[in-house]
Protein backbone atom coordinates (compact mmCIF):
# COMPACT_ATOMS: atom_id res chain seq x y z
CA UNK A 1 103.75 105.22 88.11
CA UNK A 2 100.68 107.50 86.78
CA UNK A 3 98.26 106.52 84.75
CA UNK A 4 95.74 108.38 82.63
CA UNK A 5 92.71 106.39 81.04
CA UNK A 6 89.88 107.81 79.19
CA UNK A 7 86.83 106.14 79.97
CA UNK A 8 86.33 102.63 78.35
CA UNK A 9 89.84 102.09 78.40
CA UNK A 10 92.07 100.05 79.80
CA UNK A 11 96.19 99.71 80.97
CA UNK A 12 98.33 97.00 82.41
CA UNK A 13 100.72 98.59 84.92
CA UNK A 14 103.86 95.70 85.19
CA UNK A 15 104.06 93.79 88.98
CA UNK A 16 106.56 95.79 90.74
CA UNK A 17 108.77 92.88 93.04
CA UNK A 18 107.84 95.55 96.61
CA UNK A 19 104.24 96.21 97.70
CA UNK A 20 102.54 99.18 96.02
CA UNK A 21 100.51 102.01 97.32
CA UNK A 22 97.68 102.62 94.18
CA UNK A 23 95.85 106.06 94.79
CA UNK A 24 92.88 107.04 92.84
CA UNK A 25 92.83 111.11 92.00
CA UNK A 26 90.49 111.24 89.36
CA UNK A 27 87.75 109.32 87.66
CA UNK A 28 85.85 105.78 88.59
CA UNK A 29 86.66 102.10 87.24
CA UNK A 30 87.61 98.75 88.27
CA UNK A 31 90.97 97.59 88.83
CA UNK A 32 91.98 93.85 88.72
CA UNK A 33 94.70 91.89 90.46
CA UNK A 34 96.96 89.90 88.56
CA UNK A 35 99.42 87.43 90.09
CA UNK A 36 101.61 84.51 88.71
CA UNK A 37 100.41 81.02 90.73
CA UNK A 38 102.45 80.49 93.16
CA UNK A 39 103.39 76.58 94.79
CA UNK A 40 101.85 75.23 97.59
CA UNK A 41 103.26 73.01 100.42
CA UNK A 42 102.09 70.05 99.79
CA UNK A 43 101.59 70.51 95.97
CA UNK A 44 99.28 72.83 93.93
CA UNK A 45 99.40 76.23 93.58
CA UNK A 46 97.48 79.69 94.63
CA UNK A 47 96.54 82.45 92.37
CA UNK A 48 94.20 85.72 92.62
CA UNK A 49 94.19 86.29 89.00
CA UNK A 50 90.81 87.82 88.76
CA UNK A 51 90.18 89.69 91.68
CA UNK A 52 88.52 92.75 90.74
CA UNK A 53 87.96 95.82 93.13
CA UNK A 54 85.67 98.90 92.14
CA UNK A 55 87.54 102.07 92.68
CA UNK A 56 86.43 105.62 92.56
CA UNK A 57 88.34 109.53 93.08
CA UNK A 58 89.67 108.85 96.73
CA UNK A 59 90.13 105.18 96.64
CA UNK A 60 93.12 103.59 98.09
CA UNK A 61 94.66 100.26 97.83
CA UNK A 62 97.15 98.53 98.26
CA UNK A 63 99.10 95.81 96.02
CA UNK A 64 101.51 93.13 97.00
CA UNK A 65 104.40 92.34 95.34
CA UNK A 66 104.91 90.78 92.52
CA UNK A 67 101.15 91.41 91.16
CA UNK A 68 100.49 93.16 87.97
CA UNK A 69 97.20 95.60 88.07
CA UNK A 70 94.93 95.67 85.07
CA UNK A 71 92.90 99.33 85.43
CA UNK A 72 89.77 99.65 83.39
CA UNK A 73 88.14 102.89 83.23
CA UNK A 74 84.39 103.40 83.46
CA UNK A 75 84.90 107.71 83.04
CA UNK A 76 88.35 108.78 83.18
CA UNK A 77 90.32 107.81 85.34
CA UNK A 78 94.04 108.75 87.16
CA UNK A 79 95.58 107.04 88.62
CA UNK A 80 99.55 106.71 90.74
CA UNK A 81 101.13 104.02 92.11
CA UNK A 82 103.87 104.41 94.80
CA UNK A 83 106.61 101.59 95.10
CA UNK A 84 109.98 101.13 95.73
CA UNK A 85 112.19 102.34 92.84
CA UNK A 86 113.59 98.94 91.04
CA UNK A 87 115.33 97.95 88.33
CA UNK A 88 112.17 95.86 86.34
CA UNK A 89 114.79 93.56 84.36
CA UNK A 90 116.89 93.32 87.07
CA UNK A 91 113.89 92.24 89.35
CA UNK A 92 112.71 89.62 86.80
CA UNK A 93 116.39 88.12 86.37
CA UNK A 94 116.09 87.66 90.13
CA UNK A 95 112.35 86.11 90.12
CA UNK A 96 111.33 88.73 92.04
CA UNK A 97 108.80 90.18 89.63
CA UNK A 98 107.85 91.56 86.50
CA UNK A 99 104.36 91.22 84.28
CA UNK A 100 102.50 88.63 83.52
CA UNK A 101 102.44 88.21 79.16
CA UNK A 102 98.74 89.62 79.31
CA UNK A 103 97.41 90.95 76.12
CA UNK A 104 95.52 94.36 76.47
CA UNK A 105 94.16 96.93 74.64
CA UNK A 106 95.73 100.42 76.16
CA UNK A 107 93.43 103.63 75.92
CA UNK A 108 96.06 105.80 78.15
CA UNK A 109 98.82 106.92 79.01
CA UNK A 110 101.21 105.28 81.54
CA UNK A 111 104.59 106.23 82.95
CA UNK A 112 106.92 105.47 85.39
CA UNK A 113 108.63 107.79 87.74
């Protein structure tokens, strides 16, 4: 994936069901982790929704699967993500990924290679 986003913007790049490489080329911003709760043993359930990192030109980090990443820019900011190549729908018929329904508002561009 690449992603272009002018500063004060913001885009919602869909969990990929593999772990993700996320390198920062260009720009400075925060980018926020967002996973579906997963059950416990013993009842309950985990989440890192919220989990915000600051990134800047050079930052890399890495994503686990099945979490969606919410990029802000504070000046613009690009951005690629490296994953295994999937099938998104397929993934999600197998529960093995896909976006959380997250409203957002999308100053960018985004596309997946």
């Amino acid at each position: 994936d690449r992603a272009m986003v002018e500063a004060g913007g913001a885009v919602l790049l869909p969990a990929s069901p593999f772990v993700s490489i996320v390198v920062v080329v260009e720009g400075r911003g925060k980018l926020e982790e967002l996973v579906r709760q997963q059950p416990q043993l013993g009842g309950g359930a985990n989440s890192v929704d919220g989990l915000v990192h600051a990134v800047r030109q050079g930052s890399v980090f890495m994503a686990c699967a099945g979490t969606a990443l919410q990029v802000r820019a504070e000046e613009r900011l690009l951005i690629f993500r490296a994953t295994a190549k999937h099938d998104l729908a397929e993934a999600e018929a197998a529960g093995g990924g896909g976006a959380p329904s997250l409203p957002t508002t999308t100053a960018a561009s985004a596309s997946a290679s």
